[in-house]
Protein backbone atom coordinates (compact mmCIF):
# COMPACT_ATOMS: atom_id res chain seq x y z
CA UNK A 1 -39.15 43.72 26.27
CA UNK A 2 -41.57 43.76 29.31
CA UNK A 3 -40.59 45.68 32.44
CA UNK A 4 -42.97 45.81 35.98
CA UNK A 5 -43.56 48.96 38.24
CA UNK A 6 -43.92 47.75 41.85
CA UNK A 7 -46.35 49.87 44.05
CA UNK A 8 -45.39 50.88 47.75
CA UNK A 9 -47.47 48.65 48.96
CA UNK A 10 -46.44 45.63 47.39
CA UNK A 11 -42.50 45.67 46.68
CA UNK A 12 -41.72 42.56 47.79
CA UNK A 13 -43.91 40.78 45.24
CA UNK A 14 -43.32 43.34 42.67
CA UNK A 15 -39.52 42.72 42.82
CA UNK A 16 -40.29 38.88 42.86
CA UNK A 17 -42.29 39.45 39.68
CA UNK A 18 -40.08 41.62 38.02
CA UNK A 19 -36.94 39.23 37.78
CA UNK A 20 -38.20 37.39 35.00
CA UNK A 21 -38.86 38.62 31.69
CA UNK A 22 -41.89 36.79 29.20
CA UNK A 23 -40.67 35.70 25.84
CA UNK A 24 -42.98 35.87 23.01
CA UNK A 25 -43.44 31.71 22.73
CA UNK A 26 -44.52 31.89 26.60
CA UNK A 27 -41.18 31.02 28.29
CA UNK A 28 -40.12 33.31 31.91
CA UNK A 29 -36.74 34.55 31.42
CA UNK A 30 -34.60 35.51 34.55
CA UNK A 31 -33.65 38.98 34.59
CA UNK A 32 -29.69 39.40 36.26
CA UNK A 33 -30.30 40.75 40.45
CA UNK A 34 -30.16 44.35 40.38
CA UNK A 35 -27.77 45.89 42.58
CA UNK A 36 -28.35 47.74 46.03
CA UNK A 37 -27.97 50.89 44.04
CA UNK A 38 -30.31 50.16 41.47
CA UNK A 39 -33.11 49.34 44.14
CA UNK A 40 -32.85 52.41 46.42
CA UNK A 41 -33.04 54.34 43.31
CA UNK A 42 -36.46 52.32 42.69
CA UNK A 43 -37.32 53.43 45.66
CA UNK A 44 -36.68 57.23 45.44
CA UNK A 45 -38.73 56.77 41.89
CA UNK A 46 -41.51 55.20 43.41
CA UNK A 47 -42.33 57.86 45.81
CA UNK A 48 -41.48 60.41 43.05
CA UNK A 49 -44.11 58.86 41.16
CA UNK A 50 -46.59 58.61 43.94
CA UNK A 51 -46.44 62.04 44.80
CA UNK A 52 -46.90 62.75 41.47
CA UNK A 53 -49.89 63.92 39.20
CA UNK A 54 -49.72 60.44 37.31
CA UNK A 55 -48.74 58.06 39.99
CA UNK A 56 -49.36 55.02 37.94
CA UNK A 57 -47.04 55.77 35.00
CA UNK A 58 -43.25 56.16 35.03
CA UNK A 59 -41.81 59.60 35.09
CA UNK A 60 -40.14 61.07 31.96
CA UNK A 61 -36.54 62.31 32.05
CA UNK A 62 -38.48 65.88 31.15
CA UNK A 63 -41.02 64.99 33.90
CA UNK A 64 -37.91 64.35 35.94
CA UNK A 65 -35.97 68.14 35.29
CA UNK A 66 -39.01 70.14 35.07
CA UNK A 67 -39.67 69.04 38.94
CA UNK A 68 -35.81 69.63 39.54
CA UNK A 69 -35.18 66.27 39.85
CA UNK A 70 -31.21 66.05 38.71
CA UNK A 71 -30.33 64.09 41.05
CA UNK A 72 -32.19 61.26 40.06
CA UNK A 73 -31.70 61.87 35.93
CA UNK A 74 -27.97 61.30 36.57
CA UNK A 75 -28.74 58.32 38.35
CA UNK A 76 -31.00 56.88 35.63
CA UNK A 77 -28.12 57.61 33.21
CA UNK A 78 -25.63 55.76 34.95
CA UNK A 79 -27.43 52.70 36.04
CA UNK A 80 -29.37 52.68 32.39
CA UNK A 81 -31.16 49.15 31.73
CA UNK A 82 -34.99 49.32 32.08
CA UNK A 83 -35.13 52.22 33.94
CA UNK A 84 -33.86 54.44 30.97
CA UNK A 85 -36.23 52.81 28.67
CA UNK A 86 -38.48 55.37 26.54
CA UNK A 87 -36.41 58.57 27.47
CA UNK A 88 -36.03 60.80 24.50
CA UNK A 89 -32.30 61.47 24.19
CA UNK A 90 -29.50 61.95 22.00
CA UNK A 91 -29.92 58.43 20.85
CA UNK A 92 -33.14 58.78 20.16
CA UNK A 93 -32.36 56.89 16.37
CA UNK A 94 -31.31 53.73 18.74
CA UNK A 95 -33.62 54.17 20.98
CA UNK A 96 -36.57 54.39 17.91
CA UNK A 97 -35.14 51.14 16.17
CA UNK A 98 -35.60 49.03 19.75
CA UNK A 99 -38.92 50.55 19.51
CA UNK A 100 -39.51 49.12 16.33
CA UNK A 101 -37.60 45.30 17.38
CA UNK A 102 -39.89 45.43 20.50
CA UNK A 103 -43.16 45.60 18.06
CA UNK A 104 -41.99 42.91 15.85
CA UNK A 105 -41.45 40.83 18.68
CA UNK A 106 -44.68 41.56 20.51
CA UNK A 107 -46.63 41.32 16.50
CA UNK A 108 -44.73 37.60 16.26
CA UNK A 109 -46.99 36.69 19.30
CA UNK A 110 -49.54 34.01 18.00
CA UNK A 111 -53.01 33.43 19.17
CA UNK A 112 -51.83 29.47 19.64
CA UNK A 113 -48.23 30.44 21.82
CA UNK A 114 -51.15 32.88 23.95
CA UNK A 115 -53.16 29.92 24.16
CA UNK A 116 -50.64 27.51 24.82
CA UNK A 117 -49.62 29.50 27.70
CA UNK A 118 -53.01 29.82 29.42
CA UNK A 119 -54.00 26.08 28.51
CA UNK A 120 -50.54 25.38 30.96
CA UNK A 121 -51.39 27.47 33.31
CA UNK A 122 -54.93 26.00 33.34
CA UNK A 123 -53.33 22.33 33.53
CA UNK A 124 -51.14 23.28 36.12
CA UNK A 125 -53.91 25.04 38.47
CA UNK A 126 -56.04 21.65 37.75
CA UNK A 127 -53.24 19.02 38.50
CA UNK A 128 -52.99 21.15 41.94
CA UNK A 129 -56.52 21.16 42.65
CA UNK A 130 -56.16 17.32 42.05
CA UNK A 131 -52.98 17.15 44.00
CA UNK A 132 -54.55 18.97 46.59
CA UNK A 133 -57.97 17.11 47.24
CA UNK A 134 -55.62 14.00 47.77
CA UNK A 135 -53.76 15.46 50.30
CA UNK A 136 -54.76 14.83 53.83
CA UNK A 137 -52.81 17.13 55.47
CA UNK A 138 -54.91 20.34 55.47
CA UNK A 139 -52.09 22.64 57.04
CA UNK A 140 -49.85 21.72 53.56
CA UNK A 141 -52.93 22.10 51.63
CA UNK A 142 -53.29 25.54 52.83
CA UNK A 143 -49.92 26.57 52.45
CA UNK A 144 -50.13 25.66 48.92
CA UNK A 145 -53.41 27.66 48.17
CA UNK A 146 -51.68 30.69 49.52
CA UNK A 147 -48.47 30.08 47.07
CA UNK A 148 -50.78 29.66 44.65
CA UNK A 149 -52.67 32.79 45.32
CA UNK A 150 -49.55 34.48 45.00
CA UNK A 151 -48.25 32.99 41.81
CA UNK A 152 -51.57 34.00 40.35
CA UNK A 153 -51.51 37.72 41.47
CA UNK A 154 -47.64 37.87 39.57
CA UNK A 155 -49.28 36.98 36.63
CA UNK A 156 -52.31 39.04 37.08
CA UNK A 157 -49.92 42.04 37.43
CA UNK A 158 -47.54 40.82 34.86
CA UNK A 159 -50.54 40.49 32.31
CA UNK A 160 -51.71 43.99 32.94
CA UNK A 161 -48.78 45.34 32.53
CA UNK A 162 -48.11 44.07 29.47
CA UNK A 163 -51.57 45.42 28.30
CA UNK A 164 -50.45 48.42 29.34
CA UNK A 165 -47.37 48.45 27.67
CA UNK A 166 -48.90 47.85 24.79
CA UNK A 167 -51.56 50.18 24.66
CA UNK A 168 -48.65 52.69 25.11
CA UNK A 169 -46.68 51.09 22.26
CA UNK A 170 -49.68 51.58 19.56
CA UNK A 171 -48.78 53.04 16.15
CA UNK A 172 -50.43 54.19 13.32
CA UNK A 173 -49.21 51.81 10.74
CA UNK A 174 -49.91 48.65 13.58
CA UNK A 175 -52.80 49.76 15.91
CA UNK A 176 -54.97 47.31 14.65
CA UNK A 177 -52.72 44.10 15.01
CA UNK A 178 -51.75 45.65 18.80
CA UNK A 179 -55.58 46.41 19.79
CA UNK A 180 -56.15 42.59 18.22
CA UNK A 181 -52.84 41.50 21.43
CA UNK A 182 -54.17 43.51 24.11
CA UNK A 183 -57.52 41.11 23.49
CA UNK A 184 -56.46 38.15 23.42
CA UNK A 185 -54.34 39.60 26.65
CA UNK A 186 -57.43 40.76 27.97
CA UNK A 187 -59.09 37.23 27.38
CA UNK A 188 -56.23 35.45 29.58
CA UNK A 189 -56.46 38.18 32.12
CA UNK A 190 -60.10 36.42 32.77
CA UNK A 191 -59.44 33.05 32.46
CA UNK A 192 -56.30 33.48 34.87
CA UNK A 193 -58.84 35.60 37.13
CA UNK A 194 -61.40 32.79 37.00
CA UNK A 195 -58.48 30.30 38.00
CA UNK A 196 -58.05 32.51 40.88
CA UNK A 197 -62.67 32.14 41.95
CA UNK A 198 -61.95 28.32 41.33
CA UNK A 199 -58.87 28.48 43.98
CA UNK A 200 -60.39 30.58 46.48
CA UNK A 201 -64.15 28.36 46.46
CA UNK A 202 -61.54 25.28 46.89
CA UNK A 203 -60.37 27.49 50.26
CA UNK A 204 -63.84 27.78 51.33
CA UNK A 205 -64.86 24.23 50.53
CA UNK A 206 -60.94 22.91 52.40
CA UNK A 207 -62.15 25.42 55.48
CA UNK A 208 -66.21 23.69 55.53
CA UNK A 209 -64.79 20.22 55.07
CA UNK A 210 -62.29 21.14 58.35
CA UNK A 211 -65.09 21.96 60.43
CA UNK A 212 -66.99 18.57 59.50
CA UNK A 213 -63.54 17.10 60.65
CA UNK A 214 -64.03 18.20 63.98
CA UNK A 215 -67.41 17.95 64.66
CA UNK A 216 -67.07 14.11 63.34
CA UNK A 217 -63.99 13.97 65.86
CA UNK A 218 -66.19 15.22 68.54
CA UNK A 219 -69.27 13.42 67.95
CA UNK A 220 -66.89 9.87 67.67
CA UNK A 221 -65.36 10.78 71.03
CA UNK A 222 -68.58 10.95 72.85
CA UNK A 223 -70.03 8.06 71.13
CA UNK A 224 -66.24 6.24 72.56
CA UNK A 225 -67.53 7.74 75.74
CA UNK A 226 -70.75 6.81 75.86
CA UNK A 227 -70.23 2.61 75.13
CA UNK A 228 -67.46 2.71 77.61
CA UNK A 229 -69.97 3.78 80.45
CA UNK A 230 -72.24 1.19 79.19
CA UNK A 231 -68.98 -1.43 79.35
CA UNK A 232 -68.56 -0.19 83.19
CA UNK A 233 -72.03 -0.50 83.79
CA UNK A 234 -72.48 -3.80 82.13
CA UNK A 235 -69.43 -5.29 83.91
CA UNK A 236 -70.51 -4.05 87.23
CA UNK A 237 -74.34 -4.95 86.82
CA UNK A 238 -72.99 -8.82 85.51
CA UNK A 239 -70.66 -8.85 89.02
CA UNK A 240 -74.21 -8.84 90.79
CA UNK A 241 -75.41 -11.58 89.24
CA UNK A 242 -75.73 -14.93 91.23
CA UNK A 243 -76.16 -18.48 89.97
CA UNK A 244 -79.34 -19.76 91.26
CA UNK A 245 -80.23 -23.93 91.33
CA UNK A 246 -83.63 -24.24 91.83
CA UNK A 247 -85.35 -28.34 92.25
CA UNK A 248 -88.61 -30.24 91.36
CA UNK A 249 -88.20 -33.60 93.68
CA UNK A 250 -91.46 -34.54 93.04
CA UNK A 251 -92.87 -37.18 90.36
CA UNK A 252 -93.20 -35.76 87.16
CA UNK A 253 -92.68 -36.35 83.04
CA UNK A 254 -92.19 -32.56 82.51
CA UNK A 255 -91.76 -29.74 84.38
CA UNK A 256 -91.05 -25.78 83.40
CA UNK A 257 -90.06 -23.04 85.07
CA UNK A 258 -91.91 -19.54 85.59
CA UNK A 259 -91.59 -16.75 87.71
CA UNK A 260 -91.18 -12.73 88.51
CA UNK A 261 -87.90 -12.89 87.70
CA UNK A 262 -88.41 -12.10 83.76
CA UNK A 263 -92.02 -11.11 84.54
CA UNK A 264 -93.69 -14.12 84.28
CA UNK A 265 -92.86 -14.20 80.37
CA UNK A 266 -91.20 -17.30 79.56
CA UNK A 267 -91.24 -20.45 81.04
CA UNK A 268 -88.12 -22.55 81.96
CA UNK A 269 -87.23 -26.36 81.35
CA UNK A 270 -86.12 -28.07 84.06
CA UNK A 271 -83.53 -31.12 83.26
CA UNK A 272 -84.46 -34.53 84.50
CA UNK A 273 -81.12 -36.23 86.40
CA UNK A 274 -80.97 -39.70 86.41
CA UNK A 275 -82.55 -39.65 90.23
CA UNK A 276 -85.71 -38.65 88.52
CA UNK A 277 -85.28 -35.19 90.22
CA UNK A 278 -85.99 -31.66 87.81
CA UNK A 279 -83.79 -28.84 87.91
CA UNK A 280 -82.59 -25.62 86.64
CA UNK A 281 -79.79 -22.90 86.91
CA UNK A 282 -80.62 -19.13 86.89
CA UNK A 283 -78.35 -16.10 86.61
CA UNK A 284 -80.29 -13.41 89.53
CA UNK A 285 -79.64 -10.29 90.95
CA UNK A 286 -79.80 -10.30 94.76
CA UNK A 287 -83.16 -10.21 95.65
CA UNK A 288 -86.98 -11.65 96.68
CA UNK A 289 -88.66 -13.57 93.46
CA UNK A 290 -91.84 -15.04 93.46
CA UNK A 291 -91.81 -18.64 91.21
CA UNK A 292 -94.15 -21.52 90.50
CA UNK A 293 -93.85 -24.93 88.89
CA UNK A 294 -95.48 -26.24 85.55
CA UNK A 295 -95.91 -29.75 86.15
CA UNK A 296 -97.15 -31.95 83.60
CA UNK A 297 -98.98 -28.90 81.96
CA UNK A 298 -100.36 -27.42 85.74
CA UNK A 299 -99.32 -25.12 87.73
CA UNK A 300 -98.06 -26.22 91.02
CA UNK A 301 -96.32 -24.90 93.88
CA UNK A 302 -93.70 -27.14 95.73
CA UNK A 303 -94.83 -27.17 99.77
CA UNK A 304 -91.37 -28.07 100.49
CA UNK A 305 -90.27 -24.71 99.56
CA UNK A 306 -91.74 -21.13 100.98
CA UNK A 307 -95.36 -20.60 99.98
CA UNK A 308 -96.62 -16.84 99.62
CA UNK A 309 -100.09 -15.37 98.98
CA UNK A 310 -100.91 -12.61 97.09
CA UNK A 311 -104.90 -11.92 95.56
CA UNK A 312 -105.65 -14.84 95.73
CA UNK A 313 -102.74 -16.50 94.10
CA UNK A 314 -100.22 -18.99 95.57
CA UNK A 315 -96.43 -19.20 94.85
CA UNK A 316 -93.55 -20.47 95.63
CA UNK A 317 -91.05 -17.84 97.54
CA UNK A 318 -86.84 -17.57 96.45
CA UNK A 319 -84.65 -15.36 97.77
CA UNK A 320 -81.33 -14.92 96.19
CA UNK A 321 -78.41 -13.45 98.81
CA UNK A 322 -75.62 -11.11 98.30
CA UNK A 323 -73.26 -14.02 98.52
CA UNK A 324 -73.20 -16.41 96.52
């Protein structure tokens, strides 16, 4: 039999653990609710006990009368169960023979069923880490780390306990075999603690991986940003744009196109219509341009048109208007 102590500071989670009882093959057990009785008079014993000299172990019924405590011996005595358990009374041959049952039971507990129990808890804690790294919803993934966190501290507290009922149950005739338990308790104590680094670097990892969320989000949103104002400018810059005819009507096999208007980098051909006159189309901005004609592999200017100097040079003058 395995019963918990709940500290002051953590009776909610103490009475959560203490409902359930461990059977030696690794099973819980749910212990029967304990009436409103039976928890205020937890309550009384828990600040008897921390205002004691040993506030971690539970009082004796001598304990109890030599600090004139009657009040709460009765009480034991008539609510009974776990409370009562280890009190040296007039049934103390009964009480001596449980004693005895409860060290069988505990000596029946194999290294496999101890094993067996921490290799589920280990494949549980790992098909949640799985579970979890799946799950896109961080929110839920929290909320599950913290249940987690919690189920893990039970059985922290639930394994110490038991090692600390069984260093108190230690006999002569089966120290040996006990010290060999409180081990192989000790062993799963650590490998349930460990469990407990893996789930809080998981926390850390979940709460670094949420912050490269949101940067990303931000980042993406002023990327969106900036290609729309590049859209608006694009669209507003192409409204500007006029569609410019331009003419050769003299005599010619082939005639291109230069001018300022892409900086005198490429040259233009100009289609021949079945007239025998050259021309071209040009998408400008509103504007003065400065152009000349390649005619037959020479430059030319066309005195028909507007003739400008400039150093020297001669070229053909075309101005493209607002309207079209």
């Amino acid at each position: 039999m395995v019963w918990f102590i709940a500290t002051p500071s953590s009776l909610s989670a103490t009475a959560a653990a203490a409902r359930h009882l461990i059977s030696p093959n690794g099973l819980k057990i749910r212990r029967p609710r304990v009436s409103l009785a039976a928890t205020a008079l937890e309550r009384e014993l828990l600040v008897f006990m921390k205002n004691s000299s040993n506030p971690n172990e539970f009082p004796t019924k001598n304990q109890l009368l030599d600090a004139g405590r009657l009040d709460l011996v009765n009480a034991v005595a008539n609510i009974g169960g776990w409370l009562a358990f280890g009190w040296e009374d007039e049934d103390y041959s009964q009480s001596q023979h449980q004693l005895q049952t409860t060290t069988v039971e505990e000596r029946s507990i194999s290294k496999e069923d101890i094993g067996v129990e921490a290799t589920k808890i280990d494949s549980q804690l790992k098909e949640r880490r799985e579970h979890n790294s799946k799950d896109l919803n961080l929110d839920k993934i929290r909320s599950r780390l913290q249940q987690m966190q919690l189920e893990l501290s039970s059985a922290i507290h639930s394994l110490r306990s038991k090692n600390r009922t069984l260093n108190s149950a230690v006999h002569e005739t089966h120290g040996s075999e006990l010290r060999r338990l409180s081990y192989v308790w000790e062993f799963q104590e650590n490998e349930v603690m460990k469990a407990g680094d893996k789930l809080r670097s998981i926390r850390a990892k979940l709460a670094v991986l949420e912050g490269k969320i949101a940067l990303s989000v931000i980042d993406t949103q002023k990327l969106v940003e900036e290609k729309q104002r590049r859209i608006d400018s694009a669209r507003t810059t192409l409204q500007h744009l006029r569609t410019t005819c331009i003419f050769w009507t003299h005599s010619a096999s082939e005639v291109m196109l230069v001018g300022s208007f892409d900086g005198w980098t490429s040259q233009v051909k100009m289609e021949k219509t079945r007239t025998g006159i050259f021309s071209t189309s040009l998408k400008l901005y509103p504007g003065r341009y400065e152009i000349k004609f390649i005619v037959d592999g020479i430059w030319r200017v066309d005195r028909t048109l507007p003739v400008v100097h400039y150093n020297g040079f001669e070229n053909n003058s075309l101005i493209v208007h607002e309207s079209a």
